[in-house]
N, C-alpha and C. Protein backbone atom coordinates (compact mmCIF):
# COMPACT_ATOMS: atom_id res chain seq x y z
N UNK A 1 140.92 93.37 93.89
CA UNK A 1 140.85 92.12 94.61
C UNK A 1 142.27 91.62 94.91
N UNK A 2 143.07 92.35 94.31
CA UNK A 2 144.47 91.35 94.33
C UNK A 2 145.35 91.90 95.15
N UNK A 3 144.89 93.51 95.87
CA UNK A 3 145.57 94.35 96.81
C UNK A 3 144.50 94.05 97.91
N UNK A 4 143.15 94.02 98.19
CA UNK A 4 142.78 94.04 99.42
C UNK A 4 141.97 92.60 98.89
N UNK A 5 142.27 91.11 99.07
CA UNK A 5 141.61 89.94 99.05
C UNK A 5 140.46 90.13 100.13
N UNK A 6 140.23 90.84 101.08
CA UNK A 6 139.42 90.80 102.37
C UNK A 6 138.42 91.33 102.16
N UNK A 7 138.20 92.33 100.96
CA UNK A 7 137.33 92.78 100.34
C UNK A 7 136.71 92.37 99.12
N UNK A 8 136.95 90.94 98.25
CA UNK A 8 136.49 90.34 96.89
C UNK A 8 134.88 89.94 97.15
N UNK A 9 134.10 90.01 97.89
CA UNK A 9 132.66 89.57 97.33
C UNK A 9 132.29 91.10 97.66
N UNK A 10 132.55 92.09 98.52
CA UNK A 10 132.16 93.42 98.33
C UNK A 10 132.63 93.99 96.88
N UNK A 11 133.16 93.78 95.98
CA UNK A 11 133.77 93.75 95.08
C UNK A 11 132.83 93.58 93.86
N UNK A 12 132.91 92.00 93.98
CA UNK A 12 131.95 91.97 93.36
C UNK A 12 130.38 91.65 93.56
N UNK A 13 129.77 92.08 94.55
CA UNK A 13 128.47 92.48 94.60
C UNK A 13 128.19 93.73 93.93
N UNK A 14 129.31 94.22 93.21
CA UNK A 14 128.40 95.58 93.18
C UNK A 14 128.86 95.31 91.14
N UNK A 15 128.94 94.21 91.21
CA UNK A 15 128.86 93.63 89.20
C UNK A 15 127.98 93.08 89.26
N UNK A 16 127.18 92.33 90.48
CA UNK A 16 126.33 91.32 90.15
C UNK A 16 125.54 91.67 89.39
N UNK A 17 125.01 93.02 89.37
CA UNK A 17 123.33 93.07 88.56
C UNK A 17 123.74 93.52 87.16
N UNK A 18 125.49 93.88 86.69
CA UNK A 18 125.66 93.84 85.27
C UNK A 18 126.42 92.75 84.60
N UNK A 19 126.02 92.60 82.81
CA UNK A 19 125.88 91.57 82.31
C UNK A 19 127.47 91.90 81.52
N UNK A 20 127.86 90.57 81.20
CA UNK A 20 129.22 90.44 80.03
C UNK A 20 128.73 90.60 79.28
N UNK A 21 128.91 91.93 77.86
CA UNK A 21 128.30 91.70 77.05
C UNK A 21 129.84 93.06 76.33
N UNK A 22 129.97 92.65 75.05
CA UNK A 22 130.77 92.85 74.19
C UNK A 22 130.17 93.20 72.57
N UNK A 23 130.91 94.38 72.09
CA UNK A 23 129.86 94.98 70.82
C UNK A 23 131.00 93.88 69.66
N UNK A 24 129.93 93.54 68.83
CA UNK A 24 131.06 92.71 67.74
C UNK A 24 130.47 93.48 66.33
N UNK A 25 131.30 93.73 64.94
CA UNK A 25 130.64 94.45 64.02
C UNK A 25 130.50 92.98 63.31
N UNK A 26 129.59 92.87 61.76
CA UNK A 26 129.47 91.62 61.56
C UNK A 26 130.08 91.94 60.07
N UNK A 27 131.46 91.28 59.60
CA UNK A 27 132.34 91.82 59.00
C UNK A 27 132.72 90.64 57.78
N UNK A 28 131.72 89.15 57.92
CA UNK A 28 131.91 87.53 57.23
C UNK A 28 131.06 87.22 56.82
N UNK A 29 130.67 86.67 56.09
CA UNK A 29 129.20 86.33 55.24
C UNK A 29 128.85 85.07 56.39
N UNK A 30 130.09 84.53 56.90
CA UNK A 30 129.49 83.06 58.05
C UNK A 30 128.52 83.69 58.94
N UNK A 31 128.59 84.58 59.57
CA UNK A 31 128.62 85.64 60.64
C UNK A 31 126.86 86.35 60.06
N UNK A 32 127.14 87.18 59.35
CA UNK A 32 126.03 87.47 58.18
C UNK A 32 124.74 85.97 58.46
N UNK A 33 125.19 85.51 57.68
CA UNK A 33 124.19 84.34 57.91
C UNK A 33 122.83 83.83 58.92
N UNK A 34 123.79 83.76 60.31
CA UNK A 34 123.11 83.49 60.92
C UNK A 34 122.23 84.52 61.55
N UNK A 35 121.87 85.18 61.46
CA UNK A 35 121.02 86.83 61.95
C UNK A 35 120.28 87.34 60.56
N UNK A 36 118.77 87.48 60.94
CA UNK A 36 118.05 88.40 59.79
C UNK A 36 118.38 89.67 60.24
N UNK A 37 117.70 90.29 59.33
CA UNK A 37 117.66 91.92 59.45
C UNK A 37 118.21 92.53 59.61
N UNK A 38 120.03 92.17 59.40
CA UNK A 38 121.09 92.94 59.64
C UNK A 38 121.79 92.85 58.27
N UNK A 39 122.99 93.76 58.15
CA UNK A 39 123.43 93.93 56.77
C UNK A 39 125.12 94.24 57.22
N UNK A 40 125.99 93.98 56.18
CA UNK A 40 127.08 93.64 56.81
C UNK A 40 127.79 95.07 57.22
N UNK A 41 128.57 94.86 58.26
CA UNK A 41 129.22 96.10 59.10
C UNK A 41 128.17 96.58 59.95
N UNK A 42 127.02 96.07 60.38
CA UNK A 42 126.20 96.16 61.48
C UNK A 42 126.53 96.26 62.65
N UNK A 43 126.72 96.42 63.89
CA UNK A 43 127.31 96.10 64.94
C UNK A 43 125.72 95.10 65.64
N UNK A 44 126.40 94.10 67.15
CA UNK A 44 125.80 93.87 67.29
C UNK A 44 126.24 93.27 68.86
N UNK A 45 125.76 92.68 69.74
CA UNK A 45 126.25 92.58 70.99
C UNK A 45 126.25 91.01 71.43
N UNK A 46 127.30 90.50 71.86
CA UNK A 46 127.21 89.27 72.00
C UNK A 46 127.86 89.21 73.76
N UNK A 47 126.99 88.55 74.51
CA UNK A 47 127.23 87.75 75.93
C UNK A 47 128.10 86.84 75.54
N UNK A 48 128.44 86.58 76.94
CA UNK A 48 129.31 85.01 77.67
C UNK A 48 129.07 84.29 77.35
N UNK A 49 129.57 83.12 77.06
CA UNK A 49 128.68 81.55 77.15
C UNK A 49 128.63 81.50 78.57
N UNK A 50 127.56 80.64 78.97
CA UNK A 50 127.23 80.69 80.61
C UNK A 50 126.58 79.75 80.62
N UNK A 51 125.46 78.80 80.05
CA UNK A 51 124.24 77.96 80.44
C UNK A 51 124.65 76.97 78.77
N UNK A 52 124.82 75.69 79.23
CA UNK A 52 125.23 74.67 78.03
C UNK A 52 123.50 74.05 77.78
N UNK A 53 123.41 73.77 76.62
CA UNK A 53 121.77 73.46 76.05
C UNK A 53 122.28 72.21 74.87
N UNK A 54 121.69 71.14 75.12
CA UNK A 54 122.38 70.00 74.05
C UNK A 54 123.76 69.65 73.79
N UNK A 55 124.49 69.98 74.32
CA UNK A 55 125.91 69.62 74.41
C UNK A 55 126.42 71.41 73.85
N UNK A 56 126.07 72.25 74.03
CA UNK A 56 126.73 73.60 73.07
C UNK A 56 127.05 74.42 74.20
N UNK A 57 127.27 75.54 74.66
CA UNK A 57 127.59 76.48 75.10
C UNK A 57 125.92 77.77 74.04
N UNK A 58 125.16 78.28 74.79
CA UNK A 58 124.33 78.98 74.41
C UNK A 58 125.29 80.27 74.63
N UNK A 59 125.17 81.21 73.52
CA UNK A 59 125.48 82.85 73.68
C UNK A 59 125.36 83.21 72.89
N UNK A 60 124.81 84.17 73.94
CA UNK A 60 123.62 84.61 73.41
C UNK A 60 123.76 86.36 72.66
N UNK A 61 123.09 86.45 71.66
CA UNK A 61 123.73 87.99 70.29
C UNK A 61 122.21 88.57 70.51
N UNK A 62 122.44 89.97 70.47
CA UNK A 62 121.45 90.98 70.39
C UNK A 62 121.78 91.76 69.44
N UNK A 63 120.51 92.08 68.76
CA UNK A 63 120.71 93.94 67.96
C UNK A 63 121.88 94.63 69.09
N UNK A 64 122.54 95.97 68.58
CA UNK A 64 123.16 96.98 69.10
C UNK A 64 122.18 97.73 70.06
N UNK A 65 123.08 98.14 71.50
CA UNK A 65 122.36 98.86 72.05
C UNK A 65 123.31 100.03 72.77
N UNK A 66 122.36 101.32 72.80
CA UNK A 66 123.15 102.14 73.83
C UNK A 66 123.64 101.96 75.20
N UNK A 67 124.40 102.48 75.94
CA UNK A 67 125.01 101.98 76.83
C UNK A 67 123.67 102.07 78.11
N UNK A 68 122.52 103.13 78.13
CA UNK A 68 121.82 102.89 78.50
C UNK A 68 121.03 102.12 78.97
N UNK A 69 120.18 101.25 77.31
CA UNK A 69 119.28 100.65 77.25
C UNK A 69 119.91 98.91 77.61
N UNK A 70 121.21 98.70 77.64
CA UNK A 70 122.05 97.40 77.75
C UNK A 70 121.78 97.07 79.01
N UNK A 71 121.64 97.92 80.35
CA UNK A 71 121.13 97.67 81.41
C UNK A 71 119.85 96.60 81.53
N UNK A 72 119.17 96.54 80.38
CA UNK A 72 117.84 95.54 80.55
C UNK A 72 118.01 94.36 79.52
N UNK A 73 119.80 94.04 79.05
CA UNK A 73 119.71 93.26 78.05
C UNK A 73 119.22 91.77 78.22
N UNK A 74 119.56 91.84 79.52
CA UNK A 74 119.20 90.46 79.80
C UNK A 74 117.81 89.97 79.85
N UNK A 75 117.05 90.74 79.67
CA UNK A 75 115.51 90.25 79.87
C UNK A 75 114.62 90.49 78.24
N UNK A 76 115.85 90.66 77.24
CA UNK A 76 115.05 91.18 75.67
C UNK A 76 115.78 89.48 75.00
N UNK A 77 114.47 89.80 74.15
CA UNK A 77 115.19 88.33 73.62
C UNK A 77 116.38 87.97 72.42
N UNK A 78 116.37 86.98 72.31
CA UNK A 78 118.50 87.15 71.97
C UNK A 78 118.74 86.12 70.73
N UNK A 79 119.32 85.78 70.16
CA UNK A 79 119.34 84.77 69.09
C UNK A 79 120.91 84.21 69.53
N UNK A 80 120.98 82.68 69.68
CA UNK A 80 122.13 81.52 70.18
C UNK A 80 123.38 82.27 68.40
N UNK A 81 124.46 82.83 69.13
CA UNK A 81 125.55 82.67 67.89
C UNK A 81 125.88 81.57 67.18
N UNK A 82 125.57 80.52 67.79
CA UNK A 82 126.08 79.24 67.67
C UNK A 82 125.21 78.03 66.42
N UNK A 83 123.61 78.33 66.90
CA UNK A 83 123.01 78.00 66.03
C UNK A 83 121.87 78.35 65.91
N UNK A 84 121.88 79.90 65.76
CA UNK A 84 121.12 80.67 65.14
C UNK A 84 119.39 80.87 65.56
N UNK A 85 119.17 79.69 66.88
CA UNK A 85 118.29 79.44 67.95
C UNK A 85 118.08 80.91 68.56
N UNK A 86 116.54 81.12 68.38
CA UNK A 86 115.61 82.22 69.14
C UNK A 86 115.15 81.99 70.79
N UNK A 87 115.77 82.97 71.16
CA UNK A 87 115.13 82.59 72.25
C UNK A 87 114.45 83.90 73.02
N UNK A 88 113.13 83.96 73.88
CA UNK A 88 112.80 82.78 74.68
C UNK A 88 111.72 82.13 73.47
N UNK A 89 111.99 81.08 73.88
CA UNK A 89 110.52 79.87 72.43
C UNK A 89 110.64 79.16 73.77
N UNK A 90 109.61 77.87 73.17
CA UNK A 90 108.83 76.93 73.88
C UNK A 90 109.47 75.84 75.08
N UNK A 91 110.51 76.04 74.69
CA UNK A 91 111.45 75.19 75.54
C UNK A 91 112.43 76.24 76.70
N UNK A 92 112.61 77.36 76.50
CA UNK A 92 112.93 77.94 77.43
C UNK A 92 112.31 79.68 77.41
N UNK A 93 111.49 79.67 78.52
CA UNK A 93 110.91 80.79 78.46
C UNK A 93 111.31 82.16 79.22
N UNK A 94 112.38 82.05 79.92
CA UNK A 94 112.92 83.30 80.68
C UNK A 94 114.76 83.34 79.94
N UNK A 95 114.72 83.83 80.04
CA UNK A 95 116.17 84.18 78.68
C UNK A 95 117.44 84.66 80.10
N UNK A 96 117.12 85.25 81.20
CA UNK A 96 117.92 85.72 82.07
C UNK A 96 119.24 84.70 82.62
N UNK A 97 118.72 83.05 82.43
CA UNK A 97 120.09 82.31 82.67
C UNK A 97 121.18 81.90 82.23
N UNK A 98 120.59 83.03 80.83
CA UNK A 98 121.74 82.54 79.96
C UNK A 98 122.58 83.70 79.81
N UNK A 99 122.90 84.75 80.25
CA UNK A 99 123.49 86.13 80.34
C UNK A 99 124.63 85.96 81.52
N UNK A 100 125.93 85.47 81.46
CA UNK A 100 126.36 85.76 82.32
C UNK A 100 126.88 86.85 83.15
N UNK A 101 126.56 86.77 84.67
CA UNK A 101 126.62 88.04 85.43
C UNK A 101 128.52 88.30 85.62
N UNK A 102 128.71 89.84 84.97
CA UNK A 102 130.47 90.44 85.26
C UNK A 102 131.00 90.19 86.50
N UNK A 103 130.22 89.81 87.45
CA UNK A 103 130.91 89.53 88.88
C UNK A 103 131.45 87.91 88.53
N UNK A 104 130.61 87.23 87.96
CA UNK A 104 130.81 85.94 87.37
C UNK A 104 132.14 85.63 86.42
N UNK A 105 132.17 86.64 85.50
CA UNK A 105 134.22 87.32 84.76
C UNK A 105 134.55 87.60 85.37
N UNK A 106 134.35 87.94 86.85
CA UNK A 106 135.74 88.85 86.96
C UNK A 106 136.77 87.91 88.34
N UNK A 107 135.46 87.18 88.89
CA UNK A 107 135.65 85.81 89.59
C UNK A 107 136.29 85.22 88.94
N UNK A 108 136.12 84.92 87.69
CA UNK A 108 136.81 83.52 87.15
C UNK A 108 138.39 83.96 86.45
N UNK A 109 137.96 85.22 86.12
CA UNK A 109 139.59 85.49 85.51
C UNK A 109 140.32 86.03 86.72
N UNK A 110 140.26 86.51 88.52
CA UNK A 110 140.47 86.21 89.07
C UNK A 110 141.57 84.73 89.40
């Protein structure tokens, strides 16, 4: 984008349909805490903050996935890092607005 500007939404149209998502290992008992069924040195995948819910920033942590199956992360459901909130539950039932889209990073750090 920074050699041909005439070309930045061809650019990024072709991130739109993949997600920010980053592998974190879980290495702190703070960390530990908030997630069942994991045990420490787990890896695990954590999104963008993207969609604010009660004054917080939602971002959103998954089990580990292959580079494969990450293609559909956005539509499996995710647990808030922040406060340990499941989602999708009763108050929000499609989980996809909270995944921010890499065309969306790469715009902003742009």
């Amino acid at each position: 984008m920074h050699y041909s500007p005439e070309n930045k939404q061809e650019i990024l149209d072709k991130y739109d349909t993949k997600y920010a998502v980053s592998k974190m290992n879980i290495t702190t008992s703070n960390v530990l805490k908030r997630f069942f069924n994991l045990r420490p040195f787990n890896k695990i995948l954590v999104g963008s903050g993207y969609q604010k819910e009660n004054g917080n920033v939602v971002i959103p942590t998954t089990s580990y996935l292959d580079t494969k199956k990450r293609e559909c992360v956005q539509y499996m459901p995710f647990t808030n890092y922040v406060t340990s909130q499941k989602y999708p539950n009763s108050e929000s039932v499609d989980t996809l607005p909270y995944w921010k889209p890499l065309s969306q990073v790469i715009d902003d750090y742009a």
